[in-house]
C-alpha atoms as a PDB file:
ATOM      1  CA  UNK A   1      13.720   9.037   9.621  1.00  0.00           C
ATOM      2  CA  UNK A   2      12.099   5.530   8.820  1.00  0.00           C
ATOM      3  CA  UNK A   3       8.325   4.627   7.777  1.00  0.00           C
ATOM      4  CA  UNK A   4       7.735   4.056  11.150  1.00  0.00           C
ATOM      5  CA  UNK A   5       7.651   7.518  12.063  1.00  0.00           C
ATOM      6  CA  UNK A   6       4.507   8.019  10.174  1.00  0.00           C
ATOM      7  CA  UNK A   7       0.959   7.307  11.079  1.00  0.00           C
ATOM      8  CA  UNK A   8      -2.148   7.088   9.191  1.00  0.00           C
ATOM      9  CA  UNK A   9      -6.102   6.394   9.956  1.00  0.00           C
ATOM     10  CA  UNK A  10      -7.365   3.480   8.927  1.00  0.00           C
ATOM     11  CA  UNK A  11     -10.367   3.337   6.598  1.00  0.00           C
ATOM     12  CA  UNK A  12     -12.716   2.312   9.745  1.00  0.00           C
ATOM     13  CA  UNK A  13     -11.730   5.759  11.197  1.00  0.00           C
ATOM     14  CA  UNK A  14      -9.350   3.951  14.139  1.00  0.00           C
ATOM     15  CA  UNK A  15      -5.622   5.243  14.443  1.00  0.00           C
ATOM     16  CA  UNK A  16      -2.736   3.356  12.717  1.00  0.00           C
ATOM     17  CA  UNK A  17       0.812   3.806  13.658  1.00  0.00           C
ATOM     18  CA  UNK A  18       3.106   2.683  11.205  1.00  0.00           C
ATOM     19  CA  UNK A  19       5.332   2.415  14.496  1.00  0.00           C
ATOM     20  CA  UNK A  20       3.060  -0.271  15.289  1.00  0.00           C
ATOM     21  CA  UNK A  21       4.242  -2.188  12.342  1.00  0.00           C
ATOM     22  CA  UNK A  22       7.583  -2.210  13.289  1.00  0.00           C
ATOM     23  CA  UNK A  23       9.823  -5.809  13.086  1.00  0.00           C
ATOM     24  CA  UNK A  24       6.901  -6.286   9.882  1.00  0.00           C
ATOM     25  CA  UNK A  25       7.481  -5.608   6.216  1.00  0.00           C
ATOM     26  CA  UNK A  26       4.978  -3.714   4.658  1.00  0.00           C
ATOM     27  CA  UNK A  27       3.558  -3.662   1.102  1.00  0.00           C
ATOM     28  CA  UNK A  28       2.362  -0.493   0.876  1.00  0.00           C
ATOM     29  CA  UNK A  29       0.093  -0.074  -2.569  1.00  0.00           C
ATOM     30  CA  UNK A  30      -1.840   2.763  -3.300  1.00  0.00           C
ATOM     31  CA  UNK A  31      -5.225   1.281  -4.528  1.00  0.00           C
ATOM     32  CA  UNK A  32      -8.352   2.494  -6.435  1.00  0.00           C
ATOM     33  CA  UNK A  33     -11.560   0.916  -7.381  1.00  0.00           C
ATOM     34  CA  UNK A  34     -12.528   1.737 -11.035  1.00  0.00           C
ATOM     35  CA  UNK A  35      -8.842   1.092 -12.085  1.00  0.00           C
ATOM     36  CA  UNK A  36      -7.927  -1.301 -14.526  1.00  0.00           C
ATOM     37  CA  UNK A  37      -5.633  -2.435 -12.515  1.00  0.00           C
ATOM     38  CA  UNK A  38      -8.442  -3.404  -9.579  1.00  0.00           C
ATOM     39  CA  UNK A  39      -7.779  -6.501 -10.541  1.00  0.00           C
ATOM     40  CA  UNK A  40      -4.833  -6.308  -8.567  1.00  0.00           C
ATOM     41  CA  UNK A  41      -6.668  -6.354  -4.980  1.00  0.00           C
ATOM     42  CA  UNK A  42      -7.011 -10.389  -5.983  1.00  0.00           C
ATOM     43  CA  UNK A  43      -3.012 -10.631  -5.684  1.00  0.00           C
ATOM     44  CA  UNK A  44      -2.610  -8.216  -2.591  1.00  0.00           C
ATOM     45  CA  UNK A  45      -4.878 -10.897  -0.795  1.00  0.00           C
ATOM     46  CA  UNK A  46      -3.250 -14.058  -1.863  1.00  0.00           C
ATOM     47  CA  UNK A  47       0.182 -12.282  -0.346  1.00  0.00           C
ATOM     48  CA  UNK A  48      -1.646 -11.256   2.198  1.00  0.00           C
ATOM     49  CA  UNK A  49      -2.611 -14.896   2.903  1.00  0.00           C
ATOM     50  CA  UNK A  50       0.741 -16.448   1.866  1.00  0.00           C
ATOM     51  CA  UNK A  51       3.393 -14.165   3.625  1.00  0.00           C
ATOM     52  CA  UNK A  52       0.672 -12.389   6.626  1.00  0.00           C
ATOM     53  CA  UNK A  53       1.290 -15.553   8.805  1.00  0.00           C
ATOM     54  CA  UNK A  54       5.147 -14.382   8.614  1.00  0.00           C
ATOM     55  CA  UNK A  55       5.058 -11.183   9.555  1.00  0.00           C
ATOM     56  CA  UNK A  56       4.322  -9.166   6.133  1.00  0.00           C
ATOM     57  CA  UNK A  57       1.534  -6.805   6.102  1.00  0.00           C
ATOM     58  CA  UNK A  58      -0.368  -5.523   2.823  1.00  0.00           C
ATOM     59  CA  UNK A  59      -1.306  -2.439   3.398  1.00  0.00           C
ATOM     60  CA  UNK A  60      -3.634  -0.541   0.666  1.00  0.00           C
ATOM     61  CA  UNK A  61      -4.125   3.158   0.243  1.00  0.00           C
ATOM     62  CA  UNK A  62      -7.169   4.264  -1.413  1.00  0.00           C
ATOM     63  CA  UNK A  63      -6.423   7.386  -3.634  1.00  0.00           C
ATOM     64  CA  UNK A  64      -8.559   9.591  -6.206  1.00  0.00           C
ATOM     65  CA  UNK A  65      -5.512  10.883  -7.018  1.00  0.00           C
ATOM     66  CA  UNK A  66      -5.084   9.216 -11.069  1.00  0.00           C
ATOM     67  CA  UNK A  67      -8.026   9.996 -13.132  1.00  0.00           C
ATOM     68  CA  UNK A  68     -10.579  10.001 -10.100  1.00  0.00           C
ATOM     69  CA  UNK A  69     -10.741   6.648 -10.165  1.00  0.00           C
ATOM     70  CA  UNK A  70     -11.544   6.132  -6.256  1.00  0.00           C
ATOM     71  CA  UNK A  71     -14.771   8.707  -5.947  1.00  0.00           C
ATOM     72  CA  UNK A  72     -15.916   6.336  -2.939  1.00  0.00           C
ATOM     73  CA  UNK A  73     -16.264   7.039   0.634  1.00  0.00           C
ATOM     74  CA  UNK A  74     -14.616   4.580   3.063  1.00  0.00           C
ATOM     75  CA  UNK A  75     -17.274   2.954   3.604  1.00  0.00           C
ATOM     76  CA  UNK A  76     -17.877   2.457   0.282  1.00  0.00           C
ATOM     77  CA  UNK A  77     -14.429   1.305  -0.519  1.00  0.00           C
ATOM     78  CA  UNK A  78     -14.403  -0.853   2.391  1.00  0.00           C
ATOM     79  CA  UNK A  79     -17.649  -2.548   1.378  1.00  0.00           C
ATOM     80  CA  UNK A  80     -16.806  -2.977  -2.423  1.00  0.00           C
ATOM     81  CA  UNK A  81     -12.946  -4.786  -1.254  1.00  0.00           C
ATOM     82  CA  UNK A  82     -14.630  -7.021   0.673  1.00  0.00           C
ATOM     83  CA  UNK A  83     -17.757  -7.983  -1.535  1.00  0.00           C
ATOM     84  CA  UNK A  84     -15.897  -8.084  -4.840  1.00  0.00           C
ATOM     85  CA  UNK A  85     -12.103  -8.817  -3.820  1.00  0.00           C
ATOM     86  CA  UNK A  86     -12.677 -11.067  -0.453  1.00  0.00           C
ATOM     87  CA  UNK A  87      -9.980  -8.212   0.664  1.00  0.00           C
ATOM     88  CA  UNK A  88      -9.242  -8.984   4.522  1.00  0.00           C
ATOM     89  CA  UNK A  89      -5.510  -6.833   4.450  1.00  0.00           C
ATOM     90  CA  UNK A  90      -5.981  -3.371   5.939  1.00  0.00           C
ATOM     91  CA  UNK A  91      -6.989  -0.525   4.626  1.00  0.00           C
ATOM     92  CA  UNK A  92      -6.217   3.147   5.681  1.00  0.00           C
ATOM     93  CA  UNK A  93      -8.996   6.060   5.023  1.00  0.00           C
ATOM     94  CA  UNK A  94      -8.593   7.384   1.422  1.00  0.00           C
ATOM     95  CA  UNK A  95      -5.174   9.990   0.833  1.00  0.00           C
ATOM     96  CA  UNK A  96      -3.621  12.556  -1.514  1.00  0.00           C
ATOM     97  CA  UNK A  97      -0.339  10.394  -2.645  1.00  0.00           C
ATOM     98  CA  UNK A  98       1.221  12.624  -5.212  1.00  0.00           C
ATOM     99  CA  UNK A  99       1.812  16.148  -4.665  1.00  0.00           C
ATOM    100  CA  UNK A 100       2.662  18.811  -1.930  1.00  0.00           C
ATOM    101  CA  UNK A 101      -0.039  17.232  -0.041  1.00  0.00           C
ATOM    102  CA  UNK A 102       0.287  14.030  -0.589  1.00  0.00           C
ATOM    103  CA  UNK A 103       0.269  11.952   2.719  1.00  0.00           C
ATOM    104  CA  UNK A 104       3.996  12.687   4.763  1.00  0.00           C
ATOM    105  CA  UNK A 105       4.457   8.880   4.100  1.00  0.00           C
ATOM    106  CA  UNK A 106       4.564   9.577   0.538  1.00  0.00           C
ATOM    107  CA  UNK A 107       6.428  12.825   0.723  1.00  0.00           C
ATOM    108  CA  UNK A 108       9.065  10.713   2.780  1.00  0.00           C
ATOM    109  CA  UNK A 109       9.452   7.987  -0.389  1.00  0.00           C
ATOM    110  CA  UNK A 110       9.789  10.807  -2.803  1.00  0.00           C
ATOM    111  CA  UNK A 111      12.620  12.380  -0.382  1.00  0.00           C
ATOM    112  CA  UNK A 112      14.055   9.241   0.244  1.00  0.00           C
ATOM    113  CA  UNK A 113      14.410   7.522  -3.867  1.00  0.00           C
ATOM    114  CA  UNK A 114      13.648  10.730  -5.733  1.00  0.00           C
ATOM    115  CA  UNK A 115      10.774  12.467  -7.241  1.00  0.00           C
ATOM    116  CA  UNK A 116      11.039   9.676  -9.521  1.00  0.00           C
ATOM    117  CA  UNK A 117       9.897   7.123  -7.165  1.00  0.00           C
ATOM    118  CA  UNK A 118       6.538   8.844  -6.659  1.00  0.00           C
ATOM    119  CA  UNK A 119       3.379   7.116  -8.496  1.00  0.00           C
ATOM    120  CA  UNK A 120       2.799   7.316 -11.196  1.00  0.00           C
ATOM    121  CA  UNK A 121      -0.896   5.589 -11.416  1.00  0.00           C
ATOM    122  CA  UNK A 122      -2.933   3.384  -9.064  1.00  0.00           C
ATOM    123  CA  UNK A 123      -1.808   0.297  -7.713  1.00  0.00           C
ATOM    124  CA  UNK A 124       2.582   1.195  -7.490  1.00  0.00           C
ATOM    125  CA  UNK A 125       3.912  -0.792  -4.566  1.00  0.00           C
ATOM    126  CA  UNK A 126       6.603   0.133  -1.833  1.00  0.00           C
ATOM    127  CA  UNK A 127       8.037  -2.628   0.218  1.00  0.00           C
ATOM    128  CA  UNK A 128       8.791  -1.489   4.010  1.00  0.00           C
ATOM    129  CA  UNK A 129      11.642  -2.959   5.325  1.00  0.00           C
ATOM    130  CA  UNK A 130      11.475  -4.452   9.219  1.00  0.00           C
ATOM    131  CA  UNK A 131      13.363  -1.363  10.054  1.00  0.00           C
ATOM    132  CA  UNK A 132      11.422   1.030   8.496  1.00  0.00           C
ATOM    133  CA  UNK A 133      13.514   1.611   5.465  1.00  0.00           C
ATOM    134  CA  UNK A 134      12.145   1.464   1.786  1.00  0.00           C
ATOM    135  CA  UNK A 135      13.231  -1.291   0.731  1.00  0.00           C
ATOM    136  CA  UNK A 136      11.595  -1.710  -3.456  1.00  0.00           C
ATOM    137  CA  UNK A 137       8.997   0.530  -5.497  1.00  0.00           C
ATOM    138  CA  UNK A 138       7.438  -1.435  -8.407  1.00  0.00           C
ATOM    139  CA  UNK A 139       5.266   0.506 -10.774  1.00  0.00           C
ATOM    140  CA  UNK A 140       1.171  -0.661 -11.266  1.00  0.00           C
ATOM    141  CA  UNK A 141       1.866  -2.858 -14.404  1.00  0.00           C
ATOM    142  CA  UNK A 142       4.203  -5.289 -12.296  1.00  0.00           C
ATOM    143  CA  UNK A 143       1.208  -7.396 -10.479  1.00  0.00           C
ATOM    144  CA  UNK A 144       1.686  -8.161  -6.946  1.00  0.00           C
ATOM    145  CA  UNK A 145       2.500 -12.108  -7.391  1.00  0.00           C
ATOM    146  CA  UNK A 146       5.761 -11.335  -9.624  1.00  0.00           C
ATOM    147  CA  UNK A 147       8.539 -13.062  -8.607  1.00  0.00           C
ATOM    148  CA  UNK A 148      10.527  -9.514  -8.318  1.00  0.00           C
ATOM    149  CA  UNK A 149       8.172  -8.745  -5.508  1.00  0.00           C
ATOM    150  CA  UNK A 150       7.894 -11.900  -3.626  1.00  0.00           C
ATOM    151  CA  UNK A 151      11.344 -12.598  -4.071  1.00  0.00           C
ATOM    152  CA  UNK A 152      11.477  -8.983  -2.312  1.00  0.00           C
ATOM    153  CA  UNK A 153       9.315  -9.919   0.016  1.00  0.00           C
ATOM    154  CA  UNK A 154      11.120 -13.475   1.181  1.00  0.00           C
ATOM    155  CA  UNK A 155      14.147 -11.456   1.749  1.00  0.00           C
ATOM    156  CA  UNK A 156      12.366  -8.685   4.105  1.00  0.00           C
ATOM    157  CA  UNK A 157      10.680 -11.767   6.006  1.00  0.00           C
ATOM    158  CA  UNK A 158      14.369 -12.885   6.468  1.00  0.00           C
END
């Protein structure tokens, strides 16, 4: 079973088939806005700006699931990403990413690396393969520009 066969809604309420994304990479990056790591929406939107005319897609994941530090509503969210982070990537509605109710999406990189792979804070980042499969998992402290991840990311882009 790849990504693909997972959907989500998109923080605008529309519907978002990850089957949509297929033949793209995806970043996928569970994000939160009084984070520390916040910061990091900066980063998502240079890749998004470097690598989104090749194909990749940056897709963030607003969660109140690490010490309820996304208490917005979507609209909220959507409003502070753009005003404070110029963030133009999309974003889906806010999810449960840990846990037995996590999003499936989540439940499916858990099944697929381990328990392990699951975040462990705000802001850990799954590349999507073209095909669906996952292809990296870097934890919030390694910041989207590191050349681990765009080095990742060249590779997907093929």
């Amino acid at each position: 079973m790849p990504a693909h066969d997972f959907n989500f809604t998109t923080i605008d309420g529309k519907p978002l088939e990850m089957k949509s994304l297929a033949g793209h990479p995806v970043l996928l990056v569970n994000v939160a806005s009084y984070c520390g790591f916040t910061p990091q929406y900066t980063d998502l939107q240079k890749l998004h700006d470097t690598y989104g005319p090749r194909g990749l897609v940056v897709l963030g994941v607003p969660s109140n699931d690490f010490g309820a530090q996304e208490p917005r509503t979507e609209p909220e969210i959507a409003k502070f990403c753009e005003s404070m982070y110029g963030v133009t990537f999309p974003l889906t509605a806010k999810q449960k990413v840990i846990g037995s109710d996590a999003h499936a999406l989540y439940q499916w990189i858990a099944t697929e690396a381990g328990e392990g792979a699951a975040p462990k804070w705000n802001f850990h980042k799954y590349l999507i393969g073209k095909d669906g499969s996952l292809l990296g998992a870097w934890p919030s402290r390694v910041r989207p520009g590191a050349s681990e991840i765009t080095s990742a990311i060249e590779s997907a882009l093929g």
